[in-house]
N, C-alpha and C. Protein backbone atom coordinates (compact mmCIF):
# COMPACT_ATOMS: atom_id res chain seq x y z
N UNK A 1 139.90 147.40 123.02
CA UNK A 1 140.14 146.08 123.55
C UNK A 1 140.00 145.06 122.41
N UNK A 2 140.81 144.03 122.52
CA UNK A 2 141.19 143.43 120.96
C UNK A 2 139.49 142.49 121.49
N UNK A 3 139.01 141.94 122.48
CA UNK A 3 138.02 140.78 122.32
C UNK A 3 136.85 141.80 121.82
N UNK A 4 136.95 142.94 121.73
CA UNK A 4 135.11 143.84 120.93
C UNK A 4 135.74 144.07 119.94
N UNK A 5 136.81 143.35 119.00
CA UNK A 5 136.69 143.25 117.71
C UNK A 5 136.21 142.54 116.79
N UNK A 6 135.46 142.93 115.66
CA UNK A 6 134.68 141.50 114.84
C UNK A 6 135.50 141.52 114.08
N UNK A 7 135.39 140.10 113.55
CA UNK A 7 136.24 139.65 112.83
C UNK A 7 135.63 139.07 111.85
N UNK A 8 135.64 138.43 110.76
CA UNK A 8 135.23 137.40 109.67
C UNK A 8 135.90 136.36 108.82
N UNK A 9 135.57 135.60 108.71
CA UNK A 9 136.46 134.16 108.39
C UNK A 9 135.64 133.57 106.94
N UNK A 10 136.36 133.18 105.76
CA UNK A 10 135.25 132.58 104.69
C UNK A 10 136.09 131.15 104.85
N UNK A 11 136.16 130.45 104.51
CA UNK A 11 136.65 128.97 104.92
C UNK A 11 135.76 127.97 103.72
N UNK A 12 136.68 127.19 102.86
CA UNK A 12 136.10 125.86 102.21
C UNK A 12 136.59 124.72 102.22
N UNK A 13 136.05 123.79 102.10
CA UNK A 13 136.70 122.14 102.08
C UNK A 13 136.22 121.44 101.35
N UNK A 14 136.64 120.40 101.09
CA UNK A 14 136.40 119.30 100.28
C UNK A 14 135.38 118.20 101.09
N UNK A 15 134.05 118.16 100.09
CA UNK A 15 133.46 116.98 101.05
C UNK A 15 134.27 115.98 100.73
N UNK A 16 133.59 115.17 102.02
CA UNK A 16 134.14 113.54 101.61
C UNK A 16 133.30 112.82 102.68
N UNK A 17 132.18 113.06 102.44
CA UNK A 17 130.75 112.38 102.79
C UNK A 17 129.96 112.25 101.54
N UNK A 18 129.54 110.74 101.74
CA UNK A 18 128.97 109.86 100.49
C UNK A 18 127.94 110.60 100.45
N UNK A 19 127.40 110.94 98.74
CA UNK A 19 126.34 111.25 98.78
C UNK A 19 125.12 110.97 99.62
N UNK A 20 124.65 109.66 99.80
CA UNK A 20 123.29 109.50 100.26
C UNK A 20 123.70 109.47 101.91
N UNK A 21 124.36 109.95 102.98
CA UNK A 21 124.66 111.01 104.13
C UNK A 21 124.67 112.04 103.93
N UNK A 22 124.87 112.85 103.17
CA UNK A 22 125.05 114.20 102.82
C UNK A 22 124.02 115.07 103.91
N UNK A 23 122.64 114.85 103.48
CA UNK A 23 121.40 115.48 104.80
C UNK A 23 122.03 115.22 106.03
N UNK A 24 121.80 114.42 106.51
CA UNK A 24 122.60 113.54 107.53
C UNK A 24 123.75 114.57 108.17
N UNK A 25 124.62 114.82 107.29
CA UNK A 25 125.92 115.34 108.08
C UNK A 25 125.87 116.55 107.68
N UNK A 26 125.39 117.28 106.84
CA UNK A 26 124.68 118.57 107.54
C UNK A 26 124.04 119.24 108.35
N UNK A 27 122.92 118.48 108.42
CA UNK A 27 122.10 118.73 109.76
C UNK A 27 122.52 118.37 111.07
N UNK A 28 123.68 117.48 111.13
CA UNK A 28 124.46 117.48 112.24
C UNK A 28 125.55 118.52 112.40
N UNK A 29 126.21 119.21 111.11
CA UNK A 29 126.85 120.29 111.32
C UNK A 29 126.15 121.64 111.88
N UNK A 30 124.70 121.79 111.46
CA UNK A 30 124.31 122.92 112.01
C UNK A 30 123.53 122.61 113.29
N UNK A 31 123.19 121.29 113.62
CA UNK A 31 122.78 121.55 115.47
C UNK A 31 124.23 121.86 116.60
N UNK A 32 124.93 121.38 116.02
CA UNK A 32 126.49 121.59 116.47
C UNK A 32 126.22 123.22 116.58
N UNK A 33 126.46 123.60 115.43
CA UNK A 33 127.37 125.03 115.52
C UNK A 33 125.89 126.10 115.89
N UNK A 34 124.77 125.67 115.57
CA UNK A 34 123.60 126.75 116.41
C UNK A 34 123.88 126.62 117.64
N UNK A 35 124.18 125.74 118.38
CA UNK A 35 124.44 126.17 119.87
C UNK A 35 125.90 126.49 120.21
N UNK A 36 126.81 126.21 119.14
CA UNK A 36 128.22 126.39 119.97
C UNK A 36 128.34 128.09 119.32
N UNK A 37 127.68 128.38 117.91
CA UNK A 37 127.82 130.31 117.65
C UNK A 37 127.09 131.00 118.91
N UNK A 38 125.91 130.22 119.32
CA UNK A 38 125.07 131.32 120.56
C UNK A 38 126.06 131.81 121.16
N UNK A 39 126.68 130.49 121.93
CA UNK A 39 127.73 130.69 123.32
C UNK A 39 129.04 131.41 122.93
N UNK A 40 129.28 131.98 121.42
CA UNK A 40 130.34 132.33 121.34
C UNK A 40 130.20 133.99 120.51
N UNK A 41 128.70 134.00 120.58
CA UNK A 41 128.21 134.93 119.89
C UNK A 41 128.79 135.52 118.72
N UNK A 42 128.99 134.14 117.72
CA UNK A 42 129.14 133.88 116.17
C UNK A 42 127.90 133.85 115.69
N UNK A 43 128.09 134.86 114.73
CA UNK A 43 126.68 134.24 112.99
C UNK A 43 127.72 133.90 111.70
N UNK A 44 126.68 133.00 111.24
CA UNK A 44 127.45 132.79 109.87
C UNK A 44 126.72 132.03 108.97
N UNK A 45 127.19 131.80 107.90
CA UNK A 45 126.10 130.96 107.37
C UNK A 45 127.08 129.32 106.83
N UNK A 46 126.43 128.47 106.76
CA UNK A 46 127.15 127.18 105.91
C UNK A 46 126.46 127.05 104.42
N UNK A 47 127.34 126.81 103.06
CA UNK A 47 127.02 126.30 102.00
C UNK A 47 127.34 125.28 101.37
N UNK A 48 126.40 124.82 100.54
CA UNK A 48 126.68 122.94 100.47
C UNK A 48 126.94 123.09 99.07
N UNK A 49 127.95 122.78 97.98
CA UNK A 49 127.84 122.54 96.66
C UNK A 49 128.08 120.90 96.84
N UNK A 50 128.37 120.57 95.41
CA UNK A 50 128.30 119.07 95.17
C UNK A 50 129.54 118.53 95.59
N UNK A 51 130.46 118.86 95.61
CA UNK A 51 132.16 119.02 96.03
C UNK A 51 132.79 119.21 97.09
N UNK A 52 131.69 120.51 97.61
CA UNK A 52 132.78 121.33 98.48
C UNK A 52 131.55 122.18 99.47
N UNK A 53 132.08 122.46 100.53
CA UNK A 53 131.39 123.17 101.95
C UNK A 53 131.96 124.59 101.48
N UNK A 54 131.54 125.50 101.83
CA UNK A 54 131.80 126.66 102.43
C UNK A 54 131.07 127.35 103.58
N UNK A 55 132.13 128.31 104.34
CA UNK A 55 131.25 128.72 105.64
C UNK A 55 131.76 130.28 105.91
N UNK A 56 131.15 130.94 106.12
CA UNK A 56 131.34 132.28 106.36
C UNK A 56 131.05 132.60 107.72
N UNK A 57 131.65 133.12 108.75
CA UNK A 57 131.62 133.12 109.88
C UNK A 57 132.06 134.28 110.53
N UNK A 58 131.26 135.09 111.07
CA UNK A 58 131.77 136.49 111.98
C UNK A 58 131.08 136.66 113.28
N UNK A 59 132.45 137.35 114.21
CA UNK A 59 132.10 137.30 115.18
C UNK A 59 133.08 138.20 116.36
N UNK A 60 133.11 137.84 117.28
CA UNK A 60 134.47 138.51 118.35
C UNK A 60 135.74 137.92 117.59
N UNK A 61 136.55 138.32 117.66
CA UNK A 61 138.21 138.33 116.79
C UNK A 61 138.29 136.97 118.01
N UNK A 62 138.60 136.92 119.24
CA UNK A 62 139.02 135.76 120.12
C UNK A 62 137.91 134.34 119.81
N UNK A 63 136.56 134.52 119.44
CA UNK A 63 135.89 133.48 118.85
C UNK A 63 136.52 133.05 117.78
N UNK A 64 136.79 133.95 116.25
CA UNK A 64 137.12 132.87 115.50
C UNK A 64 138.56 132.85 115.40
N UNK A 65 139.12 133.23 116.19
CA UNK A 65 140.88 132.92 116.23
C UNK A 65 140.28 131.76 116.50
């Protein structure tokens, strides 16, 4: 059945949040996504460089479609 397939996603972007928000809009990215991975039974992790986000994300194939 294709939904008991895991899947994995690596994904990056470009910030474009001012430095001194930076805490700020991280910590709003991960109260977001700790409760929306539970309900979708996603793990993953988020990484912050000076530039750029990255996020690694696995889970059911229909979650991260």
């Amino acid at each position: 059945m294709t939904s008991d397939l895991v899947t994995s996603l690596i994904y990056v972007s470009r910030k474009t949040v001012p430095a001194p928000k930076k805490a700020e809009v991280i910590n709003d990215i991960l109260m977001v996504s700790q409760e929306r991975n539970k309900f979708l039974r996603v793990t993953g992790a988020l990484f912050s460089a000076s530039s750029t986000f990255a996020q690694f994300i696995e889970g059911p194939r229909l979650a991260i479609d």
